[in-house]
C-alpha atoms as a PDB file:
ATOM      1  CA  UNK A   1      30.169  24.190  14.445  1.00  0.00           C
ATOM      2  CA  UNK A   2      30.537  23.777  10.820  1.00  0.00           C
ATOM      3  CA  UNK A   3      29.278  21.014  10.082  1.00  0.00           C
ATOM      4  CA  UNK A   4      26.282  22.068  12.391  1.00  0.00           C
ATOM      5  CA  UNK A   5      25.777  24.631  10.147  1.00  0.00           C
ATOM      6  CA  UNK A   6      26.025  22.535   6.990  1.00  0.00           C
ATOM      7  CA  UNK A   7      23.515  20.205   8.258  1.00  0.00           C
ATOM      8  CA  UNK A   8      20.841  22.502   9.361  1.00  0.00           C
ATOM      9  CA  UNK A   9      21.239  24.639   5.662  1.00  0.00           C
ATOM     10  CA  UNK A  10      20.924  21.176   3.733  1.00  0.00           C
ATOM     11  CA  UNK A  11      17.294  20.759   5.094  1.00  0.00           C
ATOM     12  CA  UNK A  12      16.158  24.600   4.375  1.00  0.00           C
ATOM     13  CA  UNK A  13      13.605  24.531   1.570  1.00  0.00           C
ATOM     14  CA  UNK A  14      15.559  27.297  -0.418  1.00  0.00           C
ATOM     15  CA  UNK A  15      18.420  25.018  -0.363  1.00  0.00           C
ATOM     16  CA  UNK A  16      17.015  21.815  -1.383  1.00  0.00           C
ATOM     17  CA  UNK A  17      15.211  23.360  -4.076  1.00  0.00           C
ATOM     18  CA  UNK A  18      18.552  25.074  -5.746  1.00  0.00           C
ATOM     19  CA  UNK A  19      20.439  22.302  -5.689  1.00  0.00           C
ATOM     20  CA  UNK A  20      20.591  18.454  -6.481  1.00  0.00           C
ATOM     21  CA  UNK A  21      22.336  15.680  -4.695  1.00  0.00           C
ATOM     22  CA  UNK A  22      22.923  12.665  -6.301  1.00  0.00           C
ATOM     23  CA  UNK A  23      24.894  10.593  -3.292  1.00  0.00           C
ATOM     24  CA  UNK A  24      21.931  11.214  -0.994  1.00  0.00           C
ATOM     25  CA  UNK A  25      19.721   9.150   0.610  1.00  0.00           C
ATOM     26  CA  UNK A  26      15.964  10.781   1.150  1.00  0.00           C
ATOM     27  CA  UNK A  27      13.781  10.186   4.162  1.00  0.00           C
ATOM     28  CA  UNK A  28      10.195  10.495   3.772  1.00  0.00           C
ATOM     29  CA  UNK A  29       8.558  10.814   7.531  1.00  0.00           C
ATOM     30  CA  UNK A  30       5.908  12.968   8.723  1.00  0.00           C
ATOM     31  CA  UNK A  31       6.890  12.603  12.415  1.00  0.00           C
ATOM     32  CA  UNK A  32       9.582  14.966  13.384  1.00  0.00           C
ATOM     33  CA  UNK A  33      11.023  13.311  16.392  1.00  0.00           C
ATOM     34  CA  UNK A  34      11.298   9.872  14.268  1.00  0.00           C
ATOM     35  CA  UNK A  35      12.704  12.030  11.059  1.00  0.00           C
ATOM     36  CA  UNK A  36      15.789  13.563  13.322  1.00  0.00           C
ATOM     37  CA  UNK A  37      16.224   9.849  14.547  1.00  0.00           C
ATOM     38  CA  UNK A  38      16.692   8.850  11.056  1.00  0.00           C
ATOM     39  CA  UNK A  39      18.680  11.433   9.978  1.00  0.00           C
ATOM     40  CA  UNK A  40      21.246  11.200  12.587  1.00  0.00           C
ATOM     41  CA  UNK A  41      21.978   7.254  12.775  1.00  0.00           C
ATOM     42  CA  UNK A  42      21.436   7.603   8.854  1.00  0.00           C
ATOM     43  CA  UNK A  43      24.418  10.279   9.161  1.00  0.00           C
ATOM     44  CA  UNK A  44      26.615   8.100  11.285  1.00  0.00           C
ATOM     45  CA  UNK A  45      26.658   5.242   9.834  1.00  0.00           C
ATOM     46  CA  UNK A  46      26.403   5.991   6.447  1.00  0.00           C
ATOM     47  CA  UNK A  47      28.982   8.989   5.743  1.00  0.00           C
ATOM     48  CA  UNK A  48      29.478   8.223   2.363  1.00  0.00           C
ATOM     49  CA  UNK A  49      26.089   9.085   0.919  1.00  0.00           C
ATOM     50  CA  UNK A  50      25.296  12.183   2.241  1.00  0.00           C
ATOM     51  CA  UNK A  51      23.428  14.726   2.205  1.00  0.00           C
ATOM     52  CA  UNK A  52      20.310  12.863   4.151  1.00  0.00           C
ATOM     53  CA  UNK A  53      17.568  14.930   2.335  1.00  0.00           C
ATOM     54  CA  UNK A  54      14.094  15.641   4.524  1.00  0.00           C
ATOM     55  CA  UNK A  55      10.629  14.910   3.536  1.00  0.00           C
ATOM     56  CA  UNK A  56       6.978  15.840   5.560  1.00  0.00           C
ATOM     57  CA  UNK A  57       4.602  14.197   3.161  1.00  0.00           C
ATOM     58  CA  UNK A  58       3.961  12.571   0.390  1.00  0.00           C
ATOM     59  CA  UNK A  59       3.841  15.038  -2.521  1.00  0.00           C
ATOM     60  CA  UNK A  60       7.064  16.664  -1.274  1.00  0.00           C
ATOM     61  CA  UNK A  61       8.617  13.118  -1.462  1.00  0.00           C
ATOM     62  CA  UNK A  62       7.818  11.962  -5.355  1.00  0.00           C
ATOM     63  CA  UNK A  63       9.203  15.805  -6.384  1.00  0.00           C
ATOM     64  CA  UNK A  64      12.384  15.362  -3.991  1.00  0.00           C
ATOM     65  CA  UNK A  65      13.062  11.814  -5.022  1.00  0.00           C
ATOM     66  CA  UNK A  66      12.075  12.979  -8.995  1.00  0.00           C
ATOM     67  CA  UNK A  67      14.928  15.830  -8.768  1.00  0.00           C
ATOM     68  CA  UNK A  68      17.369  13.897  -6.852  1.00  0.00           C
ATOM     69  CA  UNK A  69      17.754  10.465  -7.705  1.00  0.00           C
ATOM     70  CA  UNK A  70      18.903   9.322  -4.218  1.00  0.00           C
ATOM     71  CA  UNK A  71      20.391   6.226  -3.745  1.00  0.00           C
ATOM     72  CA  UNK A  72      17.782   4.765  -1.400  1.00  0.00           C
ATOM     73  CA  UNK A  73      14.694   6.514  -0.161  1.00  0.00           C
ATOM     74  CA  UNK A  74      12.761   5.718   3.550  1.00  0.00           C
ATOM     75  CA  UNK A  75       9.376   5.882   3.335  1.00  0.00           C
ATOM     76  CA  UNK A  76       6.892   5.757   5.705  1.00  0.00           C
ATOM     77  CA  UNK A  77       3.757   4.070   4.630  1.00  0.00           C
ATOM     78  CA  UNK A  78       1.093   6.864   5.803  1.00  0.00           C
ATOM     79  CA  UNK A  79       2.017  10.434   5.322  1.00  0.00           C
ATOM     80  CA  UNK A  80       0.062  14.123   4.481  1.00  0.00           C
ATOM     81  CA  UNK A  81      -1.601  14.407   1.087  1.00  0.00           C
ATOM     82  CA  UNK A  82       0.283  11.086  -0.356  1.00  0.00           C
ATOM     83  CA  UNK A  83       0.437   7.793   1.584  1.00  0.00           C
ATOM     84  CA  UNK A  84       4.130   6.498   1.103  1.00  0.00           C
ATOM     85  CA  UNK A  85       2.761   3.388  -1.062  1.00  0.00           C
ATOM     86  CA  UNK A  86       1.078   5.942  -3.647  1.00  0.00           C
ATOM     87  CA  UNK A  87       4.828   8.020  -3.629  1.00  0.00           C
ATOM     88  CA  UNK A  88       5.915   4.917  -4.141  1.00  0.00           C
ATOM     89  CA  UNK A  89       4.274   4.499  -7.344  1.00  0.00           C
ATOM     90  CA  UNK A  90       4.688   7.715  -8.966  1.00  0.00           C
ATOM     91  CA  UNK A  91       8.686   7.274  -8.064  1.00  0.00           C
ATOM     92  CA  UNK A  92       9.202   3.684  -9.582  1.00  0.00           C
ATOM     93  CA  UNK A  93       6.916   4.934 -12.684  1.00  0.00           C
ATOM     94  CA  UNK A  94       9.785   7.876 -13.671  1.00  0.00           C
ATOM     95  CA  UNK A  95      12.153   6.501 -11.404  1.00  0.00           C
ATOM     96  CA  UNK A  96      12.164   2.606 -11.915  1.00  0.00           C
ATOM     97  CA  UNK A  97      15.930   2.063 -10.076  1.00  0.00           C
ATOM     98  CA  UNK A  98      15.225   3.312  -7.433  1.00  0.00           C
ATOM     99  CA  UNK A  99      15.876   1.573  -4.093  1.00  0.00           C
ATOM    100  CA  UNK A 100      12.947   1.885  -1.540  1.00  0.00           C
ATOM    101  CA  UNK A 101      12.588   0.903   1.676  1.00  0.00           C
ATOM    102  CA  UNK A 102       9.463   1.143   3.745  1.00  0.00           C
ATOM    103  CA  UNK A 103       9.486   1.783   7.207  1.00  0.00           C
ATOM    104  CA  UNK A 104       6.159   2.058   9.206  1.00  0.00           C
ATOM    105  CA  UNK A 105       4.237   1.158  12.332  1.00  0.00           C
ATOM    106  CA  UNK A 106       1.329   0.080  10.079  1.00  0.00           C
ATOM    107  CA  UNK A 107       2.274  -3.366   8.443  1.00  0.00           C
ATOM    108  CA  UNK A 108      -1.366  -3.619   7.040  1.00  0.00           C
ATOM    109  CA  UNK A 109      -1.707  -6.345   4.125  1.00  0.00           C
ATOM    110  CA  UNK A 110      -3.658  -4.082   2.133  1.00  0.00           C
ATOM    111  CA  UNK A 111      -0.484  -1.942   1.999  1.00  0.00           C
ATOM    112  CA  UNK A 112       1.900  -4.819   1.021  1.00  0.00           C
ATOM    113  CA  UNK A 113      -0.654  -5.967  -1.373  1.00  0.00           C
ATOM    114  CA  UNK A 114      -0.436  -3.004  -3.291  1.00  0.00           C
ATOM    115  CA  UNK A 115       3.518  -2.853  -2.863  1.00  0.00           C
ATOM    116  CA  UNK A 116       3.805  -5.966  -4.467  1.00  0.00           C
ATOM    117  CA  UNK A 117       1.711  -5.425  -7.548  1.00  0.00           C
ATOM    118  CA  UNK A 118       3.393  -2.157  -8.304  1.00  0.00           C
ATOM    119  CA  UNK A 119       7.225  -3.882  -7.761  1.00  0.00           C
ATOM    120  CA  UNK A 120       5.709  -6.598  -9.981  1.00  0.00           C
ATOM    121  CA  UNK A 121       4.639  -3.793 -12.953  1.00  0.00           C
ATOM    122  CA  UNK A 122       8.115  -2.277 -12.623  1.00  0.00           C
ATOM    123  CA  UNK A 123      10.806  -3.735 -15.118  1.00  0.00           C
ATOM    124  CA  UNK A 124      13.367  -4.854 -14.108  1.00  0.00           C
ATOM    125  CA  UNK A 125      12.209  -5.121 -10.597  1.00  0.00           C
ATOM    126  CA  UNK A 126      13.496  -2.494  -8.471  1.00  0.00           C
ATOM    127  CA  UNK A 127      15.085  -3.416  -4.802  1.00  0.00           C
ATOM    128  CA  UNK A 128      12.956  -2.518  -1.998  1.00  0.00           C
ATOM    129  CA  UNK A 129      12.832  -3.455   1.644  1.00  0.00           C
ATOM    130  CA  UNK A 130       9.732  -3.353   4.201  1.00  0.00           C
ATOM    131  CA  UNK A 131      10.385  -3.509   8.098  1.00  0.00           C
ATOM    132  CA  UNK A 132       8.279  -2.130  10.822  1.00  0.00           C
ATOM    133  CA  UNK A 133       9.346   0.427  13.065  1.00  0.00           C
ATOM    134  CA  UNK A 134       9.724  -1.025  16.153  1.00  0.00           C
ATOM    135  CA  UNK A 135      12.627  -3.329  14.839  1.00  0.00           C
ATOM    136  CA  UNK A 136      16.066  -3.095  16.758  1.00  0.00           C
ATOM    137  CA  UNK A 137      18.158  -0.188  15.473  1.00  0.00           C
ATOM    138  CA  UNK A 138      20.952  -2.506  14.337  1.00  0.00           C
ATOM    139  CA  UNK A 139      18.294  -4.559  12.306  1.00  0.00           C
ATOM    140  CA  UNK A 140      16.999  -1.351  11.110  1.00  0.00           C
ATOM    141  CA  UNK A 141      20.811  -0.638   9.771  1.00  0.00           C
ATOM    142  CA  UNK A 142      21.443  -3.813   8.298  1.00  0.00           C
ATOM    143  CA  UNK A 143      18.352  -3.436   6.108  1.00  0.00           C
ATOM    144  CA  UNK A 144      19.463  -0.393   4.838  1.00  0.00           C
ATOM    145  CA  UNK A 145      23.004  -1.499   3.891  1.00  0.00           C
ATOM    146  CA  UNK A 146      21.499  -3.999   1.906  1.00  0.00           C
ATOM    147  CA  UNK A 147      19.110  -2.161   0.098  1.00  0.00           C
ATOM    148  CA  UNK A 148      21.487   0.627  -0.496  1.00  0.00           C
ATOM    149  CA  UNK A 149      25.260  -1.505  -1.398  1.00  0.00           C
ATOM    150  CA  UNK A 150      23.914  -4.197  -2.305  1.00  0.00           C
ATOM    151  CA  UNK A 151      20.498  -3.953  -3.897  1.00  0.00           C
ATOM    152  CA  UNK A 152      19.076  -6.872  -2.106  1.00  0.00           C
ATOM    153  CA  UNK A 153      15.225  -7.256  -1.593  1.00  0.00           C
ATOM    154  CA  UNK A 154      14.768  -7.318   2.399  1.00  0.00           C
ATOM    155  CA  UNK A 155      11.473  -8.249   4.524  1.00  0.00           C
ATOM    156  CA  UNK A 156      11.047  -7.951   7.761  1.00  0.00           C
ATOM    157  CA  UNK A 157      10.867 -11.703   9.291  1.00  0.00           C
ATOM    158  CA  UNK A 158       7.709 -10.889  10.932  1.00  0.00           C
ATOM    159  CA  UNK A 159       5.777 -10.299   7.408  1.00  0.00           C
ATOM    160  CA  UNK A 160       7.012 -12.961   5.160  1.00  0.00           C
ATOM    161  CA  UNK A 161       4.108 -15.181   5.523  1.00  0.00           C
ATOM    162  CA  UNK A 162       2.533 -11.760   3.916  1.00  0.00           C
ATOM    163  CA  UNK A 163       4.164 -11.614   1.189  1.00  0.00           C
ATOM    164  CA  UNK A 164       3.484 -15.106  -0.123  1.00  0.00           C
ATOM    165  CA  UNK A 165       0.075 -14.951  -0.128  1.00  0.00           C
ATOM    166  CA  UNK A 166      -1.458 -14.674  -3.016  1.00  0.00           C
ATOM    167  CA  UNK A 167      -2.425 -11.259  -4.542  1.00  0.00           C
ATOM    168  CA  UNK A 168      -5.474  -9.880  -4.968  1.00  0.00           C
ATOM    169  CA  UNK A 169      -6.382  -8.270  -8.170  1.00  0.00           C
ATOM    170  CA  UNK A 170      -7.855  -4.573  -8.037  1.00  0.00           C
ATOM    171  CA  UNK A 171     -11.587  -6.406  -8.509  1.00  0.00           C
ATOM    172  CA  UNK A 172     -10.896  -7.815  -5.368  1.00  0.00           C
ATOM    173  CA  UNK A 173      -9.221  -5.689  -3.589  1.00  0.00           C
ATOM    174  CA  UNK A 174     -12.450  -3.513  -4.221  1.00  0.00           C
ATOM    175  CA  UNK A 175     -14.778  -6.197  -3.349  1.00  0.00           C
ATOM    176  CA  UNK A 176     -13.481  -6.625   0.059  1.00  0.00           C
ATOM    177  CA  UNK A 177     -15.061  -2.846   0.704  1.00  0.00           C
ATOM    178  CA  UNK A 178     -18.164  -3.525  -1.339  1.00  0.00           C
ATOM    179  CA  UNK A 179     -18.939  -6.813   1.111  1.00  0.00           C
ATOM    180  CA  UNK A 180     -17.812  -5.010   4.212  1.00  0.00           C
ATOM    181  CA  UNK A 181     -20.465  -2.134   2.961  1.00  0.00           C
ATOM    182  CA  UNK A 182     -23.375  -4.488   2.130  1.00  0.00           C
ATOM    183  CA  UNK A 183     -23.737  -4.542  -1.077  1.00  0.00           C
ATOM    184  CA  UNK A 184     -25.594  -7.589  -2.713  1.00  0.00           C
ATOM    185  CA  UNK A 185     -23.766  -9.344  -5.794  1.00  0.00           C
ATOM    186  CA  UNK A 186     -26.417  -7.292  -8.074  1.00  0.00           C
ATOM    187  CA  UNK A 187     -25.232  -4.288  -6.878  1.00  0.00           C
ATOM    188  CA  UNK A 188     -21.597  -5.191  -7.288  1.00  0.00           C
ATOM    189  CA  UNK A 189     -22.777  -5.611 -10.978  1.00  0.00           C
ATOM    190  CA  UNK A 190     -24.086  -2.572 -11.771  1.00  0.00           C
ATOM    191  CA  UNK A 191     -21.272  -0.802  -9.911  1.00  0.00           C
ATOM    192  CA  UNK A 192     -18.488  -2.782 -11.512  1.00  0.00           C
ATOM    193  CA  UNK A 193     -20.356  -3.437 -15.082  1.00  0.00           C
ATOM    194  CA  UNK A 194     -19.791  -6.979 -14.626  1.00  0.00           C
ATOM    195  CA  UNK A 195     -22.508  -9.814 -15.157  1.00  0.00           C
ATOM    196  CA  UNK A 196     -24.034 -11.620 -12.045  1.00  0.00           C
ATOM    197  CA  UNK A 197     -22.325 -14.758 -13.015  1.00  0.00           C
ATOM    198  CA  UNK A 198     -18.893 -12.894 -13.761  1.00  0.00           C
ATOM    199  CA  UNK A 199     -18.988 -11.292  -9.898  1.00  0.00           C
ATOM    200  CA  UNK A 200     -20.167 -14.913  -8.730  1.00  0.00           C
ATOM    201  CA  UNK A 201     -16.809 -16.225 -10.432  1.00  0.00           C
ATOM    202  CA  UNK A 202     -14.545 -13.015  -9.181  1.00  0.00           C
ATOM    203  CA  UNK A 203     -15.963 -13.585  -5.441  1.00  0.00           C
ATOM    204  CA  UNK A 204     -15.355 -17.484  -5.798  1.00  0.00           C
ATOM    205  CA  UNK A 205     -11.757 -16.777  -6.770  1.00  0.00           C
ATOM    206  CA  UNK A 206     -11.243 -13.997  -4.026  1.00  0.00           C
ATOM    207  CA  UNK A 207     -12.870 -16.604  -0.637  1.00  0.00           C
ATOM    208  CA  UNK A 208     -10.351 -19.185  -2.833  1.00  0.00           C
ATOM    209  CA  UNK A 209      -7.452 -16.862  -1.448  1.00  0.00           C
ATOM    210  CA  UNK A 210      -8.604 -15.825   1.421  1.00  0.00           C
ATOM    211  CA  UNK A 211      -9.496 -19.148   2.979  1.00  0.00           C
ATOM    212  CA  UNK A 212      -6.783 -21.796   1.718  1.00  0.00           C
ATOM    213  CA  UNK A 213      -7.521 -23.802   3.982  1.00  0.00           C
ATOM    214  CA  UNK A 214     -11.194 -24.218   2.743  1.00  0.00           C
ATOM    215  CA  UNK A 215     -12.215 -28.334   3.111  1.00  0.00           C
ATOM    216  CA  UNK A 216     -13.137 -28.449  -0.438  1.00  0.00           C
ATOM    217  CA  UNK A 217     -13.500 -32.480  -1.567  1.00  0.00           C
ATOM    218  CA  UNK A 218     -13.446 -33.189   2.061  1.00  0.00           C
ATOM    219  CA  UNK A 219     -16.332 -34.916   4.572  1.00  0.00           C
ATOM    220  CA  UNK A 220     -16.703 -31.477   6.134  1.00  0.00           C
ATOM    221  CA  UNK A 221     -17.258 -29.546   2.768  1.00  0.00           C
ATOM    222  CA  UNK A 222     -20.835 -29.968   3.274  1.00  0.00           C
ATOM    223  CA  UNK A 223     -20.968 -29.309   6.893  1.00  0.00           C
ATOM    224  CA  UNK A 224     -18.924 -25.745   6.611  1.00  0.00           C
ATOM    225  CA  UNK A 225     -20.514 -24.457   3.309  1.00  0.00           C
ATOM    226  CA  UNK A 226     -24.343 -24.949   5.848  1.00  0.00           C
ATOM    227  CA  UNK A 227     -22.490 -23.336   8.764  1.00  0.00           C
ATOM    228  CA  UNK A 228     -20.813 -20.523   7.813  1.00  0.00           C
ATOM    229  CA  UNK A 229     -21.793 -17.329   5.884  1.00  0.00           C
ATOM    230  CA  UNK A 230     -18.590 -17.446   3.607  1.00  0.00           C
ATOM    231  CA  UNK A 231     -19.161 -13.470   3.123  1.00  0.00           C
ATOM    232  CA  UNK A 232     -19.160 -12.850   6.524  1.00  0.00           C
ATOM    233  CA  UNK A 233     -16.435 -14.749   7.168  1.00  0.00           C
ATOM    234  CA  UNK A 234     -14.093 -13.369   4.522  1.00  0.00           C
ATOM    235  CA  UNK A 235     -15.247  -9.544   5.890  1.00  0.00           C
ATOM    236  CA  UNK A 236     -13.834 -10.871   9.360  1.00  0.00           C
ATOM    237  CA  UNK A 237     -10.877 -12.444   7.480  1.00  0.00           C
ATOM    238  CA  UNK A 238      -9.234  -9.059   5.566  1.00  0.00           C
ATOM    239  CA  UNK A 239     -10.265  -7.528   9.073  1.00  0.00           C
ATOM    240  CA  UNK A 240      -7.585  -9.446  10.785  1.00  0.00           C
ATOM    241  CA  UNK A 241      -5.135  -9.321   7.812  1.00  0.00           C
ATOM    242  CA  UNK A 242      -5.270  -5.656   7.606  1.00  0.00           C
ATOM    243  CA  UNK A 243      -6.799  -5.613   4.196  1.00  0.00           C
ATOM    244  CA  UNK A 244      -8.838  -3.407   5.265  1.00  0.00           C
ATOM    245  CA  UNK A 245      -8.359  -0.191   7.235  1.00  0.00           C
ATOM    246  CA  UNK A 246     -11.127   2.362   9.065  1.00  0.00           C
ATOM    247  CA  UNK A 247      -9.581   5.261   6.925  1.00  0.00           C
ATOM    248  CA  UNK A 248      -9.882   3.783   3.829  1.00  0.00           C
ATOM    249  CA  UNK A 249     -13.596   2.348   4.483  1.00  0.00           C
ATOM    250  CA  UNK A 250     -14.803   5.710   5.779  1.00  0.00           C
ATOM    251  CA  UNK A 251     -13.855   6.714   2.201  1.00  0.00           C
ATOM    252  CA  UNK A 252     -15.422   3.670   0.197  1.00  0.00           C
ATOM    253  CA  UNK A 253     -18.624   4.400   2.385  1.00  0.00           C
ATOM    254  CA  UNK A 254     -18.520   7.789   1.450  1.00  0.00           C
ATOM    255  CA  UNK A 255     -17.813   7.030  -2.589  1.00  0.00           C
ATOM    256  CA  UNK A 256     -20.636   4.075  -2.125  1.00  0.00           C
ATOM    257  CA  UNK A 257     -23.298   6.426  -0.900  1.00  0.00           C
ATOM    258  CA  UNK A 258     -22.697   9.055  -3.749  1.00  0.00           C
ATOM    259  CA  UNK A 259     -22.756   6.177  -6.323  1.00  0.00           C
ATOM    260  CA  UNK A 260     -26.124   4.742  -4.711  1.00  0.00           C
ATOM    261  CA  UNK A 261     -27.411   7.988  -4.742  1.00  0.00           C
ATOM    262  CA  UNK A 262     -26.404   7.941  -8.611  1.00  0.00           C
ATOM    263  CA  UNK A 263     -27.587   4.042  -9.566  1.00  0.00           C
ATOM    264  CA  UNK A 264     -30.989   4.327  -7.536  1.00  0.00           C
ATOM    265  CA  UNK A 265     -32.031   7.396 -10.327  1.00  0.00           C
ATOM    266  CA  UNK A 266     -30.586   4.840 -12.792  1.00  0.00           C
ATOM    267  CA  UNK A 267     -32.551   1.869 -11.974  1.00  0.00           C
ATOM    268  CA  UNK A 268     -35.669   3.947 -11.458  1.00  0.00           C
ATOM    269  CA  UNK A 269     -35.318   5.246 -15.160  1.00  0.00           C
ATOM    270  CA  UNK A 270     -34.597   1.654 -16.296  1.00  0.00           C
ATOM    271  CA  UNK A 271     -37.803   0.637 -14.411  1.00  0.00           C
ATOM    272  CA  UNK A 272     -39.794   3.120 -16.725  1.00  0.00           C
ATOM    273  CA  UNK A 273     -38.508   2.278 -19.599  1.00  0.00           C
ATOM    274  CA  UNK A 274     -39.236  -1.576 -19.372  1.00  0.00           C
ATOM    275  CA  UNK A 275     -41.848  -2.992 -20.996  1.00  0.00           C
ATOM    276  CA  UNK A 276     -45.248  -3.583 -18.797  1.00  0.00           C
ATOM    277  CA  UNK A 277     -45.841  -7.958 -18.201  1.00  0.00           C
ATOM    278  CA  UNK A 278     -48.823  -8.904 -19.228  1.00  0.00           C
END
């Protein structure tokens, strides 16, 4: 009965705002059902670093995680008003030891892109895990034990080919959207103040990682540069990688038309300014 009580005053906002734990471990979940899973097998098996503190979105996690310092933090990757990869960020950036691992049902490379490059800007890297929801409970355990005792790095088997890819800079991360959109190397130009020949070189780089297995020097070079429409191909490609996502294009179409909207008064200026051929 006690202990009832304790548990259910630990996750009252009055009480997690007077107080800080610093033996906790946080859970960040939007999903109610799957946040009193956690909590519970979190509690059981882990009775030394207790309280289990409670999170519904993002914002509520970086503040909790700021005040706290738990010892690991479970984040799932998309959550109200912060995705878990953006609370991510703003934790390791005033928070750099801290242990994260991210559990979620969407294993999306354009998430674990962006994981990596922030791990890699943190110094020294922090320990982190990623594993996807579905995973056995006991694997599920195991991962946290090693984030949390002994600061090991853990990856869910089933994403380690992922991980090794190469990463894609924030120009090409961006790109991806731009081609997917249908805008023509000029455009990306004037949207990214780049030259024509400097997009040229970024896109070259970017089909470079997408397609390693490109038959360049090869008796089919020819052949598959004639057949294929290389941006078409690399739109389908980060389609079936999960680099890119409906939510996230539904925004980049929204910021595109806004900034089309912008460049078209541009250009049409630029056109009256220039000098008349003779």
């Amino acid at each position: 009965m006690c202990v009832s009580v304790a548990s259910h005053i630990y996750h009252t906002p009055a009480f997690r705002a007077m107080i800080v734990f610093d033996m906790s471990i946080l859970i960040a979940e939007d999903n109610v059902a799957q946040r009193a899973y956690l909590r519970e097998i979190l509690q059981r098996d882990f009775p030394a670093h207790q309280p289990v503190l409670e999170a519904g979105d993002g914002e509520e996690t970086v503040a909790m995680a700021l005040k706290n310092k738990p010892e690991v933090c479970i984040l799932d990757i998309q959550m109200p008003k912060l995705s878990g990869v953006k609370a991510a960020r703003a934790i390791w950036r005033d928070f750099p030891t801290a242990r994260i691992i991210f559990w979620t049902q969407f294993p999306h490379e354009i998430y674990i892109n962006e994981i990596r490059k922030i791990v890699k800007s943190v110094d020294p890297p922090p320990a982190y895990g990623f594993i996807h929801k579905n995973n056995p409970e006991s694997r599920f355990l195991r991962f946290v034990a090693a984030v949390l005792e002994d600061g090991a790095d853990m990856i869910d088997p089933a994403f380690k080919d992922s991980f090794k890819r190469p990463l894609l800079t924030e120009f090409e991360a961006e790109a991806l959207y731009y081609l997917a959109l249908g805008l023509s190397n000029w455009a990306i130009a004037r949207k990214c103040s780049l030259s024509l020949r400097g997009v040229e070189s970024r896109l070259a780089t970017l089909y470079e990682k997408l397609f390693v297995s490109l038959p360049e020097g090869t008796p089919h070079e020819a052949y598959e540069k004639l057949a294929y429409n290389v941006r078409t191909r690399a739109f389908f490609e980060a389609l079936r990688r999960g680099l890119l996502n409906n939510d996230e294009l539904e925004k980049a179409a929204v910021d595109l038309e806004s900034w089309i909207e912008r460049d078209r008064k541009k250009f049409i200026e630029e056109q009256k300014r220039a000098p008349v051929k003779k």
